[in-house]
Protein backbone atom coordinates (compact mmCIF):
# COMPACT_ATOMS: atom_id res chain seq x y z
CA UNK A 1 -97.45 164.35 62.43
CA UNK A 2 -97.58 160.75 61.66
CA UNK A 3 -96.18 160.06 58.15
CA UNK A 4 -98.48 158.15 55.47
CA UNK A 5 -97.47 155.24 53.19
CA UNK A 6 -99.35 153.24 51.02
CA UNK A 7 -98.98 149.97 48.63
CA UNK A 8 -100.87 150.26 45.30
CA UNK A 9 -102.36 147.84 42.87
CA UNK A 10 -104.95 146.40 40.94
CA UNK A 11 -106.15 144.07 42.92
CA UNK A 12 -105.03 145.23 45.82
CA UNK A 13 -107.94 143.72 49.15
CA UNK A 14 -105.88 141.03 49.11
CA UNK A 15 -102.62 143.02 50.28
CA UNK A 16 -101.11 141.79 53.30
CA UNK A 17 -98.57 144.87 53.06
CA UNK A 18 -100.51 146.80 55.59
CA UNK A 19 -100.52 144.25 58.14
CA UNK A 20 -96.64 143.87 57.94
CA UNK A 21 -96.16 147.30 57.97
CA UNK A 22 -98.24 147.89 61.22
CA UNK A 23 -96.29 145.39 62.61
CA UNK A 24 -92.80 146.56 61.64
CA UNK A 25 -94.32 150.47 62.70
CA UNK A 26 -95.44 148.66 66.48
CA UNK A 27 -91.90 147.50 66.99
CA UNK A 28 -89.69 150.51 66.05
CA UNK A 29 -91.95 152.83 67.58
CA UNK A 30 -92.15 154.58 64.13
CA UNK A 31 -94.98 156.73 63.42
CA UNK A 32 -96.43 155.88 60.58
CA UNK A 33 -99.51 155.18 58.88
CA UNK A 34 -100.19 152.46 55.87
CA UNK A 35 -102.97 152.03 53.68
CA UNK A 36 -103.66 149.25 50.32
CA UNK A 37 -105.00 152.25 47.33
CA UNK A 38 -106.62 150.47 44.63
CA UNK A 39 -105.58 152.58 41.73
CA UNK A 40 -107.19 152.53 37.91
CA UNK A 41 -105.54 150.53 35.41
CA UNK A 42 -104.81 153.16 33.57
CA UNK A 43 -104.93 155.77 36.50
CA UNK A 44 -101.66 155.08 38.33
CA UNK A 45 -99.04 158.31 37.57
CA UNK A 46 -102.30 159.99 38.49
CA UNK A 47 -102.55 158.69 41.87
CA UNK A 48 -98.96 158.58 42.60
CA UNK A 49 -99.20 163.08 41.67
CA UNK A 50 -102.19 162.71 44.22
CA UNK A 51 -100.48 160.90 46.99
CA UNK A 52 -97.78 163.38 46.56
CA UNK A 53 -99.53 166.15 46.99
CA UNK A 54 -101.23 164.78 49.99
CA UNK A 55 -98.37 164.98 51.81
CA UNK A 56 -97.34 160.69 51.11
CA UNK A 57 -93.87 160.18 51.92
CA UNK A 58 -93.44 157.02 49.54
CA UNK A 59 -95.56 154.03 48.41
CA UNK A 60 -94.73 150.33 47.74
CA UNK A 61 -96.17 149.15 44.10
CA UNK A 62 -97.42 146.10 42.92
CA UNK A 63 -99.41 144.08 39.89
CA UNK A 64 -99.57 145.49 37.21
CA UNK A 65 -97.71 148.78 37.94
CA UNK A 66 -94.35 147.74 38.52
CA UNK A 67 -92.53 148.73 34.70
CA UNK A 68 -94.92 151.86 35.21
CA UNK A 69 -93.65 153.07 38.28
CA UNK A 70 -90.35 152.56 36.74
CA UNK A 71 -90.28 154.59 33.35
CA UNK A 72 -92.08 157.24 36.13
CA UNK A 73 -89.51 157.79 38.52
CA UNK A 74 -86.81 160.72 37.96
CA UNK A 75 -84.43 158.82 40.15
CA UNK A 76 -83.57 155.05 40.14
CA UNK A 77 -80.93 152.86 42.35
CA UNK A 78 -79.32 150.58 40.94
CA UNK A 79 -81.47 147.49 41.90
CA UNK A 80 -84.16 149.55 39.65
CA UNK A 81 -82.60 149.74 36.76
CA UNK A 82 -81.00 146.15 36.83
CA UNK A 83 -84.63 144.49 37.51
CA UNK A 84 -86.52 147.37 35.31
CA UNK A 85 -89.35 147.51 37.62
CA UNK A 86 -89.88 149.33 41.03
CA UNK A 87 -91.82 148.53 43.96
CA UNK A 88 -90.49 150.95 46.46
CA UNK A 89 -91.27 154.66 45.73
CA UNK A 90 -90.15 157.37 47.99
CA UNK A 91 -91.16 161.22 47.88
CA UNK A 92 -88.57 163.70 47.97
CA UNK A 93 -88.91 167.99 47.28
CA UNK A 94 -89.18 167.50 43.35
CA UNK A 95 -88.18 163.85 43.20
CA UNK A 96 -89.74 160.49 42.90
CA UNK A 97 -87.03 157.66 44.04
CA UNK A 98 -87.50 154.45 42.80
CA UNK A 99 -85.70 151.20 44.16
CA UNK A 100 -86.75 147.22 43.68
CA UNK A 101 -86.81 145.57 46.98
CA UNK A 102 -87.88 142.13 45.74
CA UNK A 103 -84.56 140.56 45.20
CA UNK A 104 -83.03 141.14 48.10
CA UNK A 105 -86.24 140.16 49.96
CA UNK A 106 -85.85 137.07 48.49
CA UNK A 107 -82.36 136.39 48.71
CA UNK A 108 -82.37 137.34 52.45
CA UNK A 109 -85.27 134.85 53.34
CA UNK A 110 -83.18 132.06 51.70
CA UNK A 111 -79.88 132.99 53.70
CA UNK A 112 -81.51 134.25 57.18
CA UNK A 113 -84.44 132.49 57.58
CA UNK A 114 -83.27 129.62 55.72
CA UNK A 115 -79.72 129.76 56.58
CA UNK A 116 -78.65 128.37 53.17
CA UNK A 117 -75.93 130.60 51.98
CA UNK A 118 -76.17 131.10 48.28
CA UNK A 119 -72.65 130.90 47.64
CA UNK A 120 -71.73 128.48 44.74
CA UNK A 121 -75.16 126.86 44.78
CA UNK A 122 -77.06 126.02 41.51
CA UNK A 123 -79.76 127.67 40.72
CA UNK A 124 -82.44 126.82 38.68
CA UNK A 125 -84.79 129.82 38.32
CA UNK A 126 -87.92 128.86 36.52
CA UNK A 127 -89.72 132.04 34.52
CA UNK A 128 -88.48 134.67 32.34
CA UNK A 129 -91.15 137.14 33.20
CA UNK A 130 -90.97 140.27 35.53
CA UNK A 131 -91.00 138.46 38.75
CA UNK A 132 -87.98 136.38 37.49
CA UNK A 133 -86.23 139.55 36.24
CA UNK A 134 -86.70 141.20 39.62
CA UNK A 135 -84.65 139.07 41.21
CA UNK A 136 -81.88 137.65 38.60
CA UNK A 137 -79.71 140.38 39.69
CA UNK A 138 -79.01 140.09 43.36
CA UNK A 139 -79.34 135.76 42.93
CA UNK A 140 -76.08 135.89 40.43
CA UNK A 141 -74.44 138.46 42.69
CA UNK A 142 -75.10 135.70 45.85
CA UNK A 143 -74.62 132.55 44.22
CA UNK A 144 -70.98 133.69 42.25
CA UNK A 145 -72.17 130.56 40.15
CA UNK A 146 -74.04 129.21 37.05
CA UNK A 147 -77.57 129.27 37.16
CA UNK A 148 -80.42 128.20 34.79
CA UNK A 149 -83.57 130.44 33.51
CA UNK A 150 -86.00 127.67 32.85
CA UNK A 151 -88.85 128.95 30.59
CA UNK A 152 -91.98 127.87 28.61
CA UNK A 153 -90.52 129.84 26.01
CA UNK A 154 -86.39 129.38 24.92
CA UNK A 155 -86.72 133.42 22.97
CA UNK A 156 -88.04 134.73 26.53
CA UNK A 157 -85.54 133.00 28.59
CA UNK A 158 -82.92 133.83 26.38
CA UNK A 159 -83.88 137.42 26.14
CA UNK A 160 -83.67 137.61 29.97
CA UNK A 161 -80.28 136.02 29.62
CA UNK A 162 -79.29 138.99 27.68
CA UNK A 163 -79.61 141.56 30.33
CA UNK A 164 -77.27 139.78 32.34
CA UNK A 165 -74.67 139.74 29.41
CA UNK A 166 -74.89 143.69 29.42
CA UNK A 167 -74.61 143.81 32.35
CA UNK A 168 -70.61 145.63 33.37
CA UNK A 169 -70.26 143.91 36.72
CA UNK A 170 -72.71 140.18 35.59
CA UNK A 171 -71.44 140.07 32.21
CA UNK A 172 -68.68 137.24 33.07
CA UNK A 173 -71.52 135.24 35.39
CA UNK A 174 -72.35 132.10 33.56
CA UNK A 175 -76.56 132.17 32.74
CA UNK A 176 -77.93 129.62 30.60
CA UNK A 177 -81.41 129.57 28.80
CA UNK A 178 -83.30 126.84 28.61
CA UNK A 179 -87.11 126.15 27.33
CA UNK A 180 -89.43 123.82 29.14
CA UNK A 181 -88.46 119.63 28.79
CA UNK A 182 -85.14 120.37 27.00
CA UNK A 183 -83.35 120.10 31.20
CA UNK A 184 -82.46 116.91 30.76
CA UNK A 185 -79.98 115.44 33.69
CA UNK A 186 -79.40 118.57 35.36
CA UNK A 187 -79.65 118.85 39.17
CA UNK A 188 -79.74 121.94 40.61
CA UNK A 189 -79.30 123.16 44.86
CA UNK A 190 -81.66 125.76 44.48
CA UNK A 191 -84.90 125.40 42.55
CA UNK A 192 -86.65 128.51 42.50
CA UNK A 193 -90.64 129.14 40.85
CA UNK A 194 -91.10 132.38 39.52
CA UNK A 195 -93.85 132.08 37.46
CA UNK A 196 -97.91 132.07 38.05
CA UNK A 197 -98.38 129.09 37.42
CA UNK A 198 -99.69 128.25 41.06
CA UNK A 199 -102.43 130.53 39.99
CA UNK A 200 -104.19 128.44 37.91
CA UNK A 201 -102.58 125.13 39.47
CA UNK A 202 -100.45 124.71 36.35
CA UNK A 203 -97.96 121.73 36.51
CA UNK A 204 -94.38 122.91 35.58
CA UNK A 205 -92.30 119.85 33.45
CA UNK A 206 -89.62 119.15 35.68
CA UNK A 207 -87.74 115.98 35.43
CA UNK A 208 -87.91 114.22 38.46
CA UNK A 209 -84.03 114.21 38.90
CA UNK A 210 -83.72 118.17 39.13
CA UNK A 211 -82.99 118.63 43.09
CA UNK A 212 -80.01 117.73 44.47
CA UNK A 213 -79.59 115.86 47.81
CA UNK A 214 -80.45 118.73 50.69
CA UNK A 215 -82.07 121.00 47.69
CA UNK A 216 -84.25 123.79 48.38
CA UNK A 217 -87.40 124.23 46.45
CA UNK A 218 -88.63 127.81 46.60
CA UNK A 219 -92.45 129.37 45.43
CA UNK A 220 -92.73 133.28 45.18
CA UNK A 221 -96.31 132.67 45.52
CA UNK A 222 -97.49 132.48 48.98
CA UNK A 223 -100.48 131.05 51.09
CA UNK A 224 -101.26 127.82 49.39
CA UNK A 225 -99.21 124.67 47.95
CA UNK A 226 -98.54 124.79 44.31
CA UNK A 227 -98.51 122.34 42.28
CA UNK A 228 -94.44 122.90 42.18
CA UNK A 229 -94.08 122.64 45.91
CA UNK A 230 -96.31 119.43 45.97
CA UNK A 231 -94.29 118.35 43.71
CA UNK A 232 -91.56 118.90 45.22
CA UNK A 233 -92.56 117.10 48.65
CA UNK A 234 -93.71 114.36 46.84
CA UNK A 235 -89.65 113.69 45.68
CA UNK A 236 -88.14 114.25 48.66
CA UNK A 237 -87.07 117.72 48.85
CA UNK A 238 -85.23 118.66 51.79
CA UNK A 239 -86.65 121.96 52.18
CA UNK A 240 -89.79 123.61 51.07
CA UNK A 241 -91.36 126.68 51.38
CA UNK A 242 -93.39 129.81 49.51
CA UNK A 243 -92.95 133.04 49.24
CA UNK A 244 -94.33 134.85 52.45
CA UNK A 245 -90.87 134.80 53.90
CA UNK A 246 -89.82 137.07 50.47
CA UNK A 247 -92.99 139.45 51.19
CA UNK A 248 -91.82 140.17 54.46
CA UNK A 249 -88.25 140.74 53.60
CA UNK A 250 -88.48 143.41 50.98
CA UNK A 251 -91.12 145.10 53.07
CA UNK A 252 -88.42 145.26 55.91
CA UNK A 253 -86.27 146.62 53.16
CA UNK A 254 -88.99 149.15 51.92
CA UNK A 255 -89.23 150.18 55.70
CA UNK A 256 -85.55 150.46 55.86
CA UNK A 257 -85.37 152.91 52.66
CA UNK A 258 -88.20 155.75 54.23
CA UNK A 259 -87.45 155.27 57.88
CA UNK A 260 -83.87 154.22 57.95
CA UNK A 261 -84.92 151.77 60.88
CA UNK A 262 -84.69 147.79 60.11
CA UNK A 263 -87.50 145.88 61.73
CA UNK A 264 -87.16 142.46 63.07
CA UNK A 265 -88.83 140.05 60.52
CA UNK A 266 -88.93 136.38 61.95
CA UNK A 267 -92.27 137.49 64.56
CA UNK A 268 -93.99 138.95 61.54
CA UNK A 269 -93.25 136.07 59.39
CA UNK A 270 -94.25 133.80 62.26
CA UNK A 271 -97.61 135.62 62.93
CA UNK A 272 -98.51 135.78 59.42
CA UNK A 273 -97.76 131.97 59.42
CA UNK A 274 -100.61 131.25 62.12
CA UNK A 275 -102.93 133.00 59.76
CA UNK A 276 -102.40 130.30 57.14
């Protein structure tokens, strides 16, 4: 019988998750079946029990349901509990198993498809919110160096600073908090968005000094230029991309985790590319 998977949200039409896992299910010759499920704001443990007991193997979860699916799982890896948010569910007898692919995703589209090792790099992440949280984790673990939470707020930045300080194996990683036009000088390898603000075509202060020659700027947004990547471009920057690479990665990671198969991702990043 061919297994069933789904991504939910609120909004969810605009998923491209389906498409990507079609194509990763085409090239293993797995047999599976993937579907976007628009769930109720305040309806998601209740279709989560319904997917379950429709036979669902597992589920990716995004907007706004990430912390939920969290606080709903009975068991969490370790990625889940360091980013304290889960977008990878998978259905076991009696057990809901939560993991958070999105750092990794990210991480790996920066080294593969990027081939810019992390290693030693500086790293300015800007955002303190869950998207920035997601992947703090597994970018200190890469870049063994310092790196910089840039946020509107110093108390929010600070705060995510804080998890990294209780964190056993982080705690001796150097993370430093900074609020929004207090940067000064700094210049930074990596310079990574992780905030909405490409929504609403919000400028980000950044002083116009922050990349270092060869830097990479990096969106988590995907499908249209920000205002941070145009600014970017406009100084120079070496490399610049969004986020589709990062969607494709941790869905190759969510694959990974319910089929134990890992797909090739550069011909499903490049088709989605001739979409844009």
């Amino acid at each position: 019988m061919t297994d069933k998977y789904a991504v939910i949200g609120n909004p969810i039409a605009h998923s491209k998750s389906p498409q990507i896992h079609k194509m990763f299910a085409d090239q293993t010759g797995q047999d599976i079946s993937y579907e976007a499920i628009l769930a109720p704001l305040d309806g998601f443990a209740a279709t989560i029990e319904r997917l379950r007991k429709e036979g669902y193997k597992g589920c990716n979860v995004t907007v706004p349901f990430k912390h939920e699916a969290w606080q709903l799982c009975n068991e969490l890896t370790s990625r889940a509990i360091d980013a304290e948010a889960v977008n990878t569910l998978k259905f076991e007898t009696g057990k809901v198993i939560g993991d958070n692919t999105d750092g990794i995703g990210l991480v790996r589209d920066i080294e593969h498809n990027f081939s810019t090792s992390l290693k030693g790099k500086r790293i300015l992440l800007i955002g303190a919110g869950g998207a920035a949280h997601g992947v703090l984790h597994l970018l200190l673990e890469a870049a063994q160096a310092p790196l910089v939470i840039y946020n509107r707020t110093l108390e929010k930045a600070v705060s995510l600073k804080k998890t990294i300080e209780q964190h056993e194996k982080l705690k001796l990683r150097s993370v430093e908090a900074v609020e929004f036009g207090k940067l000064g000088d700094k210049q930074f390898d990596v310079v990574i968005n992780a905030t909405s603000a490409g929504l609403t075509d919000s400028e980000i202060p950044l002083p116009v000094t922050v990349f270092a020659p060869g830097a990479l700027a990096y969106d988590m947004m995907y499908g249209r230029e920000t205002p941070f990547l145009k600014f970017a471009r406009e100084h120079g920057v070496a490399v610049i991309t969004d986020g589709l690479g990062m969607l494709v990665e941790q869905a190759a990671e969510s694959f990974f985790i319910w089929r134990g198969v890992r797909p090739e991702t550069a011909p499903v990043i490049a088709a989605l590319r001739k979409q844009q």
